[in-house]
N, C-alpha and C. Protein backbone atom coordinates (compact mmCIF):
# COMPACT_ATOMS: atom_id res chain seq x y z
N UNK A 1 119.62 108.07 86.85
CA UNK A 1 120.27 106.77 86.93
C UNK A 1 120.30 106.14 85.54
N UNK A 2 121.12 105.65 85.29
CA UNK A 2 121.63 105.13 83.92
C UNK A 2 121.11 103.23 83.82
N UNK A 3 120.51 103.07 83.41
CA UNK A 3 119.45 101.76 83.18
C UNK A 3 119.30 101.69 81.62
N UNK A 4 119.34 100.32 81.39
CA UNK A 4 119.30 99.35 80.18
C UNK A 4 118.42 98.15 80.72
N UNK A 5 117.68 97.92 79.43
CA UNK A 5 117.20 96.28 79.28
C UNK A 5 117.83 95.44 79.65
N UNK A 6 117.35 94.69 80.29
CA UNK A 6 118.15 93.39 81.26
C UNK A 6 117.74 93.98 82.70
N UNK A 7 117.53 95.29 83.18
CA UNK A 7 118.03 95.38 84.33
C UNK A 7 116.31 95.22 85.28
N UNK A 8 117.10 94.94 86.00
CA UNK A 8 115.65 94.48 87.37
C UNK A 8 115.85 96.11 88.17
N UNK A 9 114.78 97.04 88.73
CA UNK A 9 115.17 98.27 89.08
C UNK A 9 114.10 98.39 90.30
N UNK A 10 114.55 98.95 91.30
CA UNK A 10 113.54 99.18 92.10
C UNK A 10 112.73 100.48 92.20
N UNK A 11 110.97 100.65 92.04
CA UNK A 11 110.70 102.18 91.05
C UNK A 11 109.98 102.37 92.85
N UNK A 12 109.60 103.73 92.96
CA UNK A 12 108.28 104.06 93.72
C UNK A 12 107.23 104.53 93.02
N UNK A 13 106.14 104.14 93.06
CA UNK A 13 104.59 104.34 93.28
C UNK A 13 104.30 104.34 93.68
N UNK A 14 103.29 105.87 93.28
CA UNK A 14 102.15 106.53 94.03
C UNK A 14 101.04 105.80 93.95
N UNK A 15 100.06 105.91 94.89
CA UNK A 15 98.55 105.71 94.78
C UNK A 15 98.06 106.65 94.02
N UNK A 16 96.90 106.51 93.86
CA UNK A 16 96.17 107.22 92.76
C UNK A 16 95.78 108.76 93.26
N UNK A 17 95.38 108.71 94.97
CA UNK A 17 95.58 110.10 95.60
C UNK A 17 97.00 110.56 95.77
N UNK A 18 97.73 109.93 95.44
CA UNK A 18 99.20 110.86 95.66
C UNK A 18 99.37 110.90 97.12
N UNK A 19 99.03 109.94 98.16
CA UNK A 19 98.87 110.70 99.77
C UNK A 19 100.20 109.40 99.75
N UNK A 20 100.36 108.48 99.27
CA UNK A 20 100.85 107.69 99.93
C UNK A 20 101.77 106.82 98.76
N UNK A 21 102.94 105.98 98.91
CA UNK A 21 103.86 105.53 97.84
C UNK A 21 104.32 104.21 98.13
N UNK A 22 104.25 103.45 97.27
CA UNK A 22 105.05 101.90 97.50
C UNK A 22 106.42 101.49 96.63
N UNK A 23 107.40 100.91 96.83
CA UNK A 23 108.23 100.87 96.61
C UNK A 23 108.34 99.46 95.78
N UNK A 24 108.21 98.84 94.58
CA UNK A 24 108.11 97.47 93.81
C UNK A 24 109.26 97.51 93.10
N UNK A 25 109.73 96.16 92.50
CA UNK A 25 110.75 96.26 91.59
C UNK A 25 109.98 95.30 90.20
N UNK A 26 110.80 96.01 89.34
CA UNK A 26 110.19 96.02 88.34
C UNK A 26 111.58 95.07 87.11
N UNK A 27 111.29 94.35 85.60
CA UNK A 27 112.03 94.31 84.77
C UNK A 27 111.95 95.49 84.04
N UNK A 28 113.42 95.99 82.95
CA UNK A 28 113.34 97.32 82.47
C UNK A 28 113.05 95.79 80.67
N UNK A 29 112.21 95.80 80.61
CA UNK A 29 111.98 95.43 79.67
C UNK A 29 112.25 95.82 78.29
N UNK A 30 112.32 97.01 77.89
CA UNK A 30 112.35 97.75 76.59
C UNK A 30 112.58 99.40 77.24
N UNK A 31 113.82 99.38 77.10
CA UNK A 31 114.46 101.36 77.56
C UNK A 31 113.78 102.07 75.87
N UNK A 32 112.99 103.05 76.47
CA UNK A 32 111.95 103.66 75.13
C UNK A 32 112.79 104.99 74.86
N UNK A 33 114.84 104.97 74.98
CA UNK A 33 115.45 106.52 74.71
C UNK A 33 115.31 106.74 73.28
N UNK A 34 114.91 107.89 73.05
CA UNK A 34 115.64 109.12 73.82
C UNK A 34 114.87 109.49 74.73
N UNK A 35 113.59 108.73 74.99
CA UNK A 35 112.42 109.48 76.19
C UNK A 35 113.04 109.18 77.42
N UNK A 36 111.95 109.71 78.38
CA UNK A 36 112.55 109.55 79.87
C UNK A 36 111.47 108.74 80.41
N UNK A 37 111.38 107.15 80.03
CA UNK A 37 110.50 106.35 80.00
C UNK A 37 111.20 104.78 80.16
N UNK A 38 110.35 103.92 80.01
CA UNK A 38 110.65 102.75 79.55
C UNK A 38 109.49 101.74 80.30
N UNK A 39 109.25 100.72 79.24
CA UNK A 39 108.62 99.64 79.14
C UNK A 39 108.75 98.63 80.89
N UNK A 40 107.85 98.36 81.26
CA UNK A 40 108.46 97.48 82.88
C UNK A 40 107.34 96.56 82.98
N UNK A 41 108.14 95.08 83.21
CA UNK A 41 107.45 94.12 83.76
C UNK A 41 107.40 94.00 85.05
N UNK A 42 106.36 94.26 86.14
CA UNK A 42 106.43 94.31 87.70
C UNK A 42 106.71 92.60 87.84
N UNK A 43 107.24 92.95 89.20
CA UNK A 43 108.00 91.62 90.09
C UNK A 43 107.30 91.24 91.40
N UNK A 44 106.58 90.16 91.58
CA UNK A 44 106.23 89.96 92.84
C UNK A 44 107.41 88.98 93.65
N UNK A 45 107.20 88.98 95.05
CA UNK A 45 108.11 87.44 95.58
C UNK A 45 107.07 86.40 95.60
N UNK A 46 105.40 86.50 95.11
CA UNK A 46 104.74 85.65 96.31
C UNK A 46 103.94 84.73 94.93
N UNK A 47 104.98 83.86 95.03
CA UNK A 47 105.37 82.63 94.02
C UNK A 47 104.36 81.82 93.68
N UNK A 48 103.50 81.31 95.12
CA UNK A 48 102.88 80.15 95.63
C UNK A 48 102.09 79.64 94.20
N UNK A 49 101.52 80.65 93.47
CA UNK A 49 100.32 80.35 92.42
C UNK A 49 101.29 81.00 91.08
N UNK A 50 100.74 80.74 90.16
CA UNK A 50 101.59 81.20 89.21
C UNK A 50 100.73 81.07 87.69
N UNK A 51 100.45 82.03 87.45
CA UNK A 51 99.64 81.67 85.88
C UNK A 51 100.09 81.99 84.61
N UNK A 52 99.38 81.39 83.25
CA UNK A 52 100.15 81.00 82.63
C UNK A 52 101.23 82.01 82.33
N UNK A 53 100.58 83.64 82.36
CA UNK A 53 101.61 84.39 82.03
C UNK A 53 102.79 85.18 82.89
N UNK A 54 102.72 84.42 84.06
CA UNK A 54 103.84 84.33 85.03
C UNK A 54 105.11 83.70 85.00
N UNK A 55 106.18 84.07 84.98
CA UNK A 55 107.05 82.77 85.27
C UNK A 55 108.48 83.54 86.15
N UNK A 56 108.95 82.68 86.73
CA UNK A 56 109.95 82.47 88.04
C UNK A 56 111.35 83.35 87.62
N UNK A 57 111.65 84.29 88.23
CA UNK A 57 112.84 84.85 88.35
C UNK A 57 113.89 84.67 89.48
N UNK A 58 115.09 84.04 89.13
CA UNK A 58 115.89 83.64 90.74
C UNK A 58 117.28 84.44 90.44
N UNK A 59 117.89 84.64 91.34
CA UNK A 59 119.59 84.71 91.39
C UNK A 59 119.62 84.45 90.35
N UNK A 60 119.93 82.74 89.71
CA UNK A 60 119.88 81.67 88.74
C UNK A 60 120.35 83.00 87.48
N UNK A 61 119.05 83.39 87.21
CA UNK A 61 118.96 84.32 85.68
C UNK A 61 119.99 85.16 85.87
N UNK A 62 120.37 85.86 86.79
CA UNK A 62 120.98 87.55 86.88
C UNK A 62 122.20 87.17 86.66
N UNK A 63 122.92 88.25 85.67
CA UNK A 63 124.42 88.07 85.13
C UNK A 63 125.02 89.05 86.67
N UNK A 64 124.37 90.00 86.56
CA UNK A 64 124.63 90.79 88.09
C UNK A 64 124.01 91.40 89.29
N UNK A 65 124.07 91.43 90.13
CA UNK A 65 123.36 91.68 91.70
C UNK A 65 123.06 90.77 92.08
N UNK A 66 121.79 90.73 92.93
CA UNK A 66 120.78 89.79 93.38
C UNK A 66 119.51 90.25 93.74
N UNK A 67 118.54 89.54 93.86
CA UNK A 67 117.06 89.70 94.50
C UNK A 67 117.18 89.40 95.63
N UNK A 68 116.48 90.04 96.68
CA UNK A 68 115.80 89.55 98.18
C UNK A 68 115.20 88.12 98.36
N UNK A 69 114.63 87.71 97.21
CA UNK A 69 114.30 86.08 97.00
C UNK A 69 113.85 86.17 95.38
N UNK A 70 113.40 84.90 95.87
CA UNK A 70 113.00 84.05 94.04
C UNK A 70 111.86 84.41 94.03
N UNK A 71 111.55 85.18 92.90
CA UNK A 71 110.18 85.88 92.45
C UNK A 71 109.18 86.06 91.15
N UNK A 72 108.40 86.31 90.79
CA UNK A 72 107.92 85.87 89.28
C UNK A 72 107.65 87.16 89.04
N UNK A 73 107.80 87.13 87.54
CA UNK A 73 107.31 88.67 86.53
C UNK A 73 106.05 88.56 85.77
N UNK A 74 105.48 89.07 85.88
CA UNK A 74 103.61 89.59 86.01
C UNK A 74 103.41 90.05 84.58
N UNK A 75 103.63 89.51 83.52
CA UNK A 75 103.40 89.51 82.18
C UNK A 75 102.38 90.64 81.74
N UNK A 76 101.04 90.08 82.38
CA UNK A 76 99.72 90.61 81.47
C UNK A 76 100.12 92.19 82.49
N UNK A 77 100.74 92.05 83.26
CA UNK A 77 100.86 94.09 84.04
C UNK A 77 101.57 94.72 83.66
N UNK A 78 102.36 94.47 82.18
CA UNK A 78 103.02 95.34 81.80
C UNK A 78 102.98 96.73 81.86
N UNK A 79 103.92 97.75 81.95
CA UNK A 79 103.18 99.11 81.70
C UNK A 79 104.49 99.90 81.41
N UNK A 80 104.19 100.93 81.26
CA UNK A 80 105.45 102.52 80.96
C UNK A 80 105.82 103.10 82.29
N UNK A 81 106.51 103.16 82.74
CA UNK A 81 107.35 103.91 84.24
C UNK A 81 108.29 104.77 83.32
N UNK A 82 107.92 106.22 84.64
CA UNK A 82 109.03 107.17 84.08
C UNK A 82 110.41 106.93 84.83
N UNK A 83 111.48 107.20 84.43
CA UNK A 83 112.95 107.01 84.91
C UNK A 83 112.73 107.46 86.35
N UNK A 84 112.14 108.80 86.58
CA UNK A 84 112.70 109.48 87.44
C UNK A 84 111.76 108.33 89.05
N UNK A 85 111.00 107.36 88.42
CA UNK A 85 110.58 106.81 89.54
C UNK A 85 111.54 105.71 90.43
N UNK A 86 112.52 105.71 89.86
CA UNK A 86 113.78 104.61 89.86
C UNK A 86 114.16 104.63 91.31
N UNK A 87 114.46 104.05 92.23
CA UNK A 87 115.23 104.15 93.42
C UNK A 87 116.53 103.73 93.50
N UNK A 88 116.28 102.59 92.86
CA UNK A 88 117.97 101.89 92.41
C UNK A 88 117.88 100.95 91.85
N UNK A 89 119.25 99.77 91.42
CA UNK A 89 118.97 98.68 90.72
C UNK A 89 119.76 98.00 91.24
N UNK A 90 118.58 96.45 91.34
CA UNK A 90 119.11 95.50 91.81
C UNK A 90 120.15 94.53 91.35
N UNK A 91 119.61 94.47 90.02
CA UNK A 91 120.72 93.47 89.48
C UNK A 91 120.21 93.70 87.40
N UNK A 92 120.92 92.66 86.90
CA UNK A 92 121.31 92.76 85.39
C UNK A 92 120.67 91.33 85.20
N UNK A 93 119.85 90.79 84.13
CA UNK A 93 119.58 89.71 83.86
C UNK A 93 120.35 88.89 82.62
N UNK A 94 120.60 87.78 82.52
CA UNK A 94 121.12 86.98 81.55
C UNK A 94 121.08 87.31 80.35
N UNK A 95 120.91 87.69 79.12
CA UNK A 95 120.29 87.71 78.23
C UNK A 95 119.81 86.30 78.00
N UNK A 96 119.55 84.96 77.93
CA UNK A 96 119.28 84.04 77.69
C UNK A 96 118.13 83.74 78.67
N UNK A 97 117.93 84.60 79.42
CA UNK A 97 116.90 84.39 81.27
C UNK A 97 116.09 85.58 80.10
N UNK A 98 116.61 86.60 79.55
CA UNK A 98 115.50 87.50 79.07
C UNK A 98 114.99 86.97 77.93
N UNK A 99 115.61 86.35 76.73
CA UNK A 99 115.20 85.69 75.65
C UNK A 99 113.56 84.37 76.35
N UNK A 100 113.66 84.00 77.19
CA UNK A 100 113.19 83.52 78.08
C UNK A 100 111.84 83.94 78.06
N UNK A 101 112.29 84.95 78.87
CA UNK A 101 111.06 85.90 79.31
C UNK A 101 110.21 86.56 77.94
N UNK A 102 110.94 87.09 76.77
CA UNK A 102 110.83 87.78 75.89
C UNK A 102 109.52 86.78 75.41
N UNK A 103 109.63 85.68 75.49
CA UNK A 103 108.72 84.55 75.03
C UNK A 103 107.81 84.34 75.27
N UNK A 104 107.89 84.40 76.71
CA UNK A 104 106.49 84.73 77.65
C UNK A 104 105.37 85.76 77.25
N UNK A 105 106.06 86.85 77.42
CA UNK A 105 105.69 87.80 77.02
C UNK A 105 104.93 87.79 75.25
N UNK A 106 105.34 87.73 74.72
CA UNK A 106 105.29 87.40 72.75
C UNK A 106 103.77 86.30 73.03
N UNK A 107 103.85 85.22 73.54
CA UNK A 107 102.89 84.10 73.89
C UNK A 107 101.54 84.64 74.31
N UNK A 108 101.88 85.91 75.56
CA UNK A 108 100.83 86.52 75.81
C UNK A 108 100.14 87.03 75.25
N UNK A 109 100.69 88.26 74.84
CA UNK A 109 100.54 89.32 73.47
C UNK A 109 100.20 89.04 72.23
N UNK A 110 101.38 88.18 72.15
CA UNK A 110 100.69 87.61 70.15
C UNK A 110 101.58 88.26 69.71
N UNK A 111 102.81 88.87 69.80
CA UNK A 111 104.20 89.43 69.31
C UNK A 111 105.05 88.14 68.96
N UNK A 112 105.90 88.90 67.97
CA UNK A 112 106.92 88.12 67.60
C UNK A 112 108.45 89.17 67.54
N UNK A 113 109.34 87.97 68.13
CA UNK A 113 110.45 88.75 67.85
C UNK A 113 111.27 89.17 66.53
């Protein structure tokens, strides 16, 4: 599947025994080609609490698709997902919703753009 930065993607994961798999969606934060990789901020829906390195993803941001609901991206859980865990993609984010985020992120970390 053909994925770029911006895009919100839905991956599967395994448990750590491999017996069993969950299905999360993730931001493609930073596509790491020519590898068969890339950078992902996980997505929860379950809003209620929110800390500092959380913040709110809606419809609102996405230039295309949509989400199931309004949900936040999980900063400090960043991690590397391989492509081939991809199921599909939900939608394309703003660039100005990612500049956004990019901030968040940088704030956490101690990066600069």
């Amino acid at each position: 599947m053909d994925i770029k930065q911006f895009d919100i993607v839905l991956c599967e994961f395994f448990f750590s025994d491999i017996s069993k798999s969950k299905n999360r969606p993730v931001l493609v934060f930073k596509d790491n080609l020519p590898y068969d990789d890339f950078v992902a901020i996980p997505i929860s829906s379950k809003i209620e609490k929110l800390h500092e390195d959380e913040i709110i993803v809606s419809n609102d941001d996405l230039s295309t698709g949509t989400l199931p609901k309004t949900s936040k991206l999980m900063v400090r859980k960043t991690f590397v997902v391989s492509k081939k865990a991809i199921i599909k993609k939900y939608a394309s984010i703003k660039s100005d919703s990612y500049d956004k985020y990019h901030k968040v992120f940088c704030d956490y970390f101690g990066c600069y753009k």
